[in-house]
N, C-alpha and C. Protein backbone atom coordinates (compact mmCIF):
# COMPACT_ATOMS: atom_id res chain seq x y z
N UNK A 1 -8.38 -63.34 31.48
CA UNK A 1 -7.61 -64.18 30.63
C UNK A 1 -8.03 -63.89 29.20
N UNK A 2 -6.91 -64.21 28.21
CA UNK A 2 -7.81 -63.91 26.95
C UNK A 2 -6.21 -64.85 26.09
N UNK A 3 -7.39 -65.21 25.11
CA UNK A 3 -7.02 -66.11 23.83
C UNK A 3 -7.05 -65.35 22.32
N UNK A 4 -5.81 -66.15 21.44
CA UNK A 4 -6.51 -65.38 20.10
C UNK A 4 -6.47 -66.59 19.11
N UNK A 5 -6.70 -66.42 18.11
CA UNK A 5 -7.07 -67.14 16.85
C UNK A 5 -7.26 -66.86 16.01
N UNK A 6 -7.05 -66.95 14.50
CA UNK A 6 -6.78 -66.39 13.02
C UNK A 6 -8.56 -66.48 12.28
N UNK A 7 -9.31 -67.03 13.38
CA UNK A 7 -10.61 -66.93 12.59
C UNK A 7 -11.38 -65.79 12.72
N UNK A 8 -12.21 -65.22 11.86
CA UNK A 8 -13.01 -64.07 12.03
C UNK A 8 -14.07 -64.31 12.99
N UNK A 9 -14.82 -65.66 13.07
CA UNK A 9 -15.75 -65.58 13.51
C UNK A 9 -15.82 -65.53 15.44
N UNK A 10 -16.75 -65.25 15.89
CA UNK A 10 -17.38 -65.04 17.01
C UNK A 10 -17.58 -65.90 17.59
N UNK A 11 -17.05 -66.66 18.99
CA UNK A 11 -17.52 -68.04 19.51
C UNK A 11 -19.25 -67.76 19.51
N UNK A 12 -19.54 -69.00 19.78
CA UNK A 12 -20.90 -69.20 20.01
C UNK A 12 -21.46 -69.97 20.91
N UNK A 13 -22.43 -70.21 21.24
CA UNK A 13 -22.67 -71.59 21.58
C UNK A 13 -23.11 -72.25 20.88
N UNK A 14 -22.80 -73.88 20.95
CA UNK A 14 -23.34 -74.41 19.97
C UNK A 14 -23.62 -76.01 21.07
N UNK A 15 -24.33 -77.07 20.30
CA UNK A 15 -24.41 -78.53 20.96
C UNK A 15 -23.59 -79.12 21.24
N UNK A 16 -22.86 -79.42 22.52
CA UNK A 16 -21.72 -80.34 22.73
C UNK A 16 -22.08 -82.29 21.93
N UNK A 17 -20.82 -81.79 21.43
CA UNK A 17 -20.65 -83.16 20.42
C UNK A 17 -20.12 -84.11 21.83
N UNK A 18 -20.87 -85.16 21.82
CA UNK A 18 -20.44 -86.40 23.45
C UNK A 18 -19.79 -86.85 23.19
N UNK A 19 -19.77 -87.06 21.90
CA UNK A 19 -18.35 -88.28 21.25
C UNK A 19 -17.30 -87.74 20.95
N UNK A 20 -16.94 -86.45 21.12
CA UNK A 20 -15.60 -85.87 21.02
C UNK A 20 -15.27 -85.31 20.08
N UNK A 21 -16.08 -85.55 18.97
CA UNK A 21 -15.48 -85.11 17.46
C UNK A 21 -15.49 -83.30 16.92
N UNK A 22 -16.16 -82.72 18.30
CA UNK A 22 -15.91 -81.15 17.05
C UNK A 22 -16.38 -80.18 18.34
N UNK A 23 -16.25 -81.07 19.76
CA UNK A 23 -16.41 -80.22 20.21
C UNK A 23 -17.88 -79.24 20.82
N UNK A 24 -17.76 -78.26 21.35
CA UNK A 24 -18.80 -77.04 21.88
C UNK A 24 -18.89 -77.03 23.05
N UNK A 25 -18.16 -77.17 23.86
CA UNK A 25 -18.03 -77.50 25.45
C UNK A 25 -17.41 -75.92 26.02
N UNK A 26 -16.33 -75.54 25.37
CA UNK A 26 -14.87 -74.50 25.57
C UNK A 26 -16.19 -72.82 26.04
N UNK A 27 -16.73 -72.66 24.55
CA UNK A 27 -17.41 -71.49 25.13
C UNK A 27 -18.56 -71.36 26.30
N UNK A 28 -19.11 -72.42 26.48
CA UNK A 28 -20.34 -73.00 26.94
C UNK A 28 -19.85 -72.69 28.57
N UNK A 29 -18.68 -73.19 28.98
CA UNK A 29 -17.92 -73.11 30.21
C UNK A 29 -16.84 -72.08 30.60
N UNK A 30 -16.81 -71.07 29.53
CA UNK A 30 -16.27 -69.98 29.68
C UNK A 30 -17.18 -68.72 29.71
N UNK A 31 -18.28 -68.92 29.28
CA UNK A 31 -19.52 -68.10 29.89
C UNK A 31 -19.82 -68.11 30.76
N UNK A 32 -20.20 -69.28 31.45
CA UNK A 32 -20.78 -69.91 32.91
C UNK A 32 -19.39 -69.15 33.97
N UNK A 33 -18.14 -68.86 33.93
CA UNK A 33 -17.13 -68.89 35.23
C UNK A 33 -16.97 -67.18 34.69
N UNK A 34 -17.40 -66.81 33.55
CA UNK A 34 -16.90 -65.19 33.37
C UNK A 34 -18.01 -64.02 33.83
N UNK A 35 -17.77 -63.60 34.49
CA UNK A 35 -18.59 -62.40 34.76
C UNK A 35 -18.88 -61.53 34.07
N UNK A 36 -17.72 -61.15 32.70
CA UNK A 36 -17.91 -60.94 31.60
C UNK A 36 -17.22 -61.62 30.23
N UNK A 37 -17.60 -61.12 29.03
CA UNK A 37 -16.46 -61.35 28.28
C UNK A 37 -16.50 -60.69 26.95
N UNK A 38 -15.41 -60.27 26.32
CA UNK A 38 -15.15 -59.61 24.91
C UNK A 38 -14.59 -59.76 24.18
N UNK A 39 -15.30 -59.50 22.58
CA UNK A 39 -14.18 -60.21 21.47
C UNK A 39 -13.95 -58.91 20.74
N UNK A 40 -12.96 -58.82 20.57
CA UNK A 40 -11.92 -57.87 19.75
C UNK A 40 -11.40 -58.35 18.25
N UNK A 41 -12.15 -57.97 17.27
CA UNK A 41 -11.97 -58.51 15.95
C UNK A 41 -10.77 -57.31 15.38
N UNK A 42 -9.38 -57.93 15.19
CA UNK A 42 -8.24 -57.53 15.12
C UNK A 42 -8.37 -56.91 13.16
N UNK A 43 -7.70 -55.89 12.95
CA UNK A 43 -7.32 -55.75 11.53
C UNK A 43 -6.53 -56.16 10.77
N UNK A 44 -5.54 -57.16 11.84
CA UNK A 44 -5.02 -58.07 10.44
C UNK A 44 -5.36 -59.20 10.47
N UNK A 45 -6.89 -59.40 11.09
CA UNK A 45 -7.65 -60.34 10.88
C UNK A 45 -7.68 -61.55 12.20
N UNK A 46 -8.72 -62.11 12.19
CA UNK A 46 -8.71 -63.19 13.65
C UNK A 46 -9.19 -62.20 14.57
N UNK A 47 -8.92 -62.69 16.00
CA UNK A 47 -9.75 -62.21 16.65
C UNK A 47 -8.73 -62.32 18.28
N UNK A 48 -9.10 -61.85 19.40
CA UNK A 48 -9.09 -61.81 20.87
C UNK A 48 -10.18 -61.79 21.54
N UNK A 49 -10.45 -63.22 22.25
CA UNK A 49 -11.36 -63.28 23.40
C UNK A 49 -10.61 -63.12 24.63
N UNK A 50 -11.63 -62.63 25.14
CA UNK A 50 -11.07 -62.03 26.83
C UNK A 50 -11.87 -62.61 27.48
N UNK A 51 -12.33 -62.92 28.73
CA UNK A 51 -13.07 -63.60 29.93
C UNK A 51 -12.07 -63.02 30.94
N UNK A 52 -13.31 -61.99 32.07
CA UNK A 52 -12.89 -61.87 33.08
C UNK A 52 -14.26 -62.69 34.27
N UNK A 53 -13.04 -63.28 35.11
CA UNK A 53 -13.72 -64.24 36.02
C UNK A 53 -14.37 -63.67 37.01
N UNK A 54 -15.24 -64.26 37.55
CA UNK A 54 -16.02 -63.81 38.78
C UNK A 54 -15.02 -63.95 40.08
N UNK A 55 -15.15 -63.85 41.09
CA UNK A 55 -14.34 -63.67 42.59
C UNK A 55 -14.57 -64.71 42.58
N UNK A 56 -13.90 -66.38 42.97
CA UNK A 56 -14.00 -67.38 43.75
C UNK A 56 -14.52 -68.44 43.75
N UNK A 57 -16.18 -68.04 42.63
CA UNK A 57 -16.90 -69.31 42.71
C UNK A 57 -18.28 -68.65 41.15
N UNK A 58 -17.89 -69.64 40.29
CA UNK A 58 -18.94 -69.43 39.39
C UNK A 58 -20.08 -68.04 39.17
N UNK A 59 -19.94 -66.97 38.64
CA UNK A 59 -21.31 -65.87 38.74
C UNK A 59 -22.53 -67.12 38.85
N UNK A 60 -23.76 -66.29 39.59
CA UNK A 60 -25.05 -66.88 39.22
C UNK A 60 -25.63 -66.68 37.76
N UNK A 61 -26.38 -67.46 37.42
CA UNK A 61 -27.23 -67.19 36.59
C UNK A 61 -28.27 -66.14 36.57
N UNK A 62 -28.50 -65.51 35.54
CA UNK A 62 -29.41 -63.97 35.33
C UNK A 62 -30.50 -64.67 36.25
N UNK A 63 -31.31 -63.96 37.23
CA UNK A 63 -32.25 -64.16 37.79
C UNK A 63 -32.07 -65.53 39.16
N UNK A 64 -31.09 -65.74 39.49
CA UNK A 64 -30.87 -66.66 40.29
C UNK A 64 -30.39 -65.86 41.74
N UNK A 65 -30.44 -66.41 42.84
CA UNK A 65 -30.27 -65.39 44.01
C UNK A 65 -29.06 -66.11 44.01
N UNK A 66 -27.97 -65.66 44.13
CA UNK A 66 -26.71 -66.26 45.33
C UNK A 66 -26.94 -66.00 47.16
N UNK A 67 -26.34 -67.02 47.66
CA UNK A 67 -26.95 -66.70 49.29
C UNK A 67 -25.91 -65.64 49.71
N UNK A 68 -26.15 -65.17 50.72
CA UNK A 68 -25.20 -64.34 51.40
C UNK A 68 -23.62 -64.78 51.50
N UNK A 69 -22.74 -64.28 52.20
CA UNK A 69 -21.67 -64.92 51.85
C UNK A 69 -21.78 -65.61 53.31
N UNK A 70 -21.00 -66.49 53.61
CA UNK A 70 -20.99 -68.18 54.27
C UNK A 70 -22.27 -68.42 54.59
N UNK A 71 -23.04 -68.42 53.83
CA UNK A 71 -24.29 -69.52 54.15
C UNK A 71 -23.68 -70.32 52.70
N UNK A 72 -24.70 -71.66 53.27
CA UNK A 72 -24.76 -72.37 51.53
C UNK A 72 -26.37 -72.38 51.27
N UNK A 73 -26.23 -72.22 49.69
CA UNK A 73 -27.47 -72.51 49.02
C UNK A 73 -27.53 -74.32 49.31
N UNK A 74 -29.09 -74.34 49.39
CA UNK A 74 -29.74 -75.57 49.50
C UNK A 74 -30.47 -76.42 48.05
C-alpha cells in the first residue's frame, strides 16, 4: 500500500498524543504490520510512503522467535 503527501519530511516516530490532539499513532502501527517500508521523496516535492505487509499476521519483532506455523505462542 502506499500514501502521498506535499510534505518533505520523513514519518517518524514520535509520542502518541492520548488526548487526540496531533496524533503519532499512524507510523508507529504501520511499522509494526509492514515487513517493510519506503519513502520516495518526489521532485516536485512531497513525498510517497509505501508499506508492504507481512503474510497474515503482524512480522515479529527483530529478535523475537515466531512459533512454527499452527502452534500458538504462549
Amino acid at each position: 500500500m502506499a500514501v502521498g503527501d506535499a510534505s518533505p519530511q520523513a514519518p517518524r516516530m514520535r509520542a502518541p498524543d492520548l488526548i487526540g490532539a496531533t496524533g503519532g499513532f499512524g507510523w508507529r502501527m504501520v511499522t509494526h504490520l509492514a515487513r517493510t517500508t519506503a519513502v520516495i521523496h518526489l521532485p516536485t516535492g512531497g513525498k510517497t510512503v509505501s508499506a508492504f505487509p507481512c503474510p497474515l499476521a503482524p512480522c515479529p519483532l527483530p529478535g523475537s522467535a515466531r512459533p512454527p506455523s499452527g502452534q500458538k505462542s504462549h
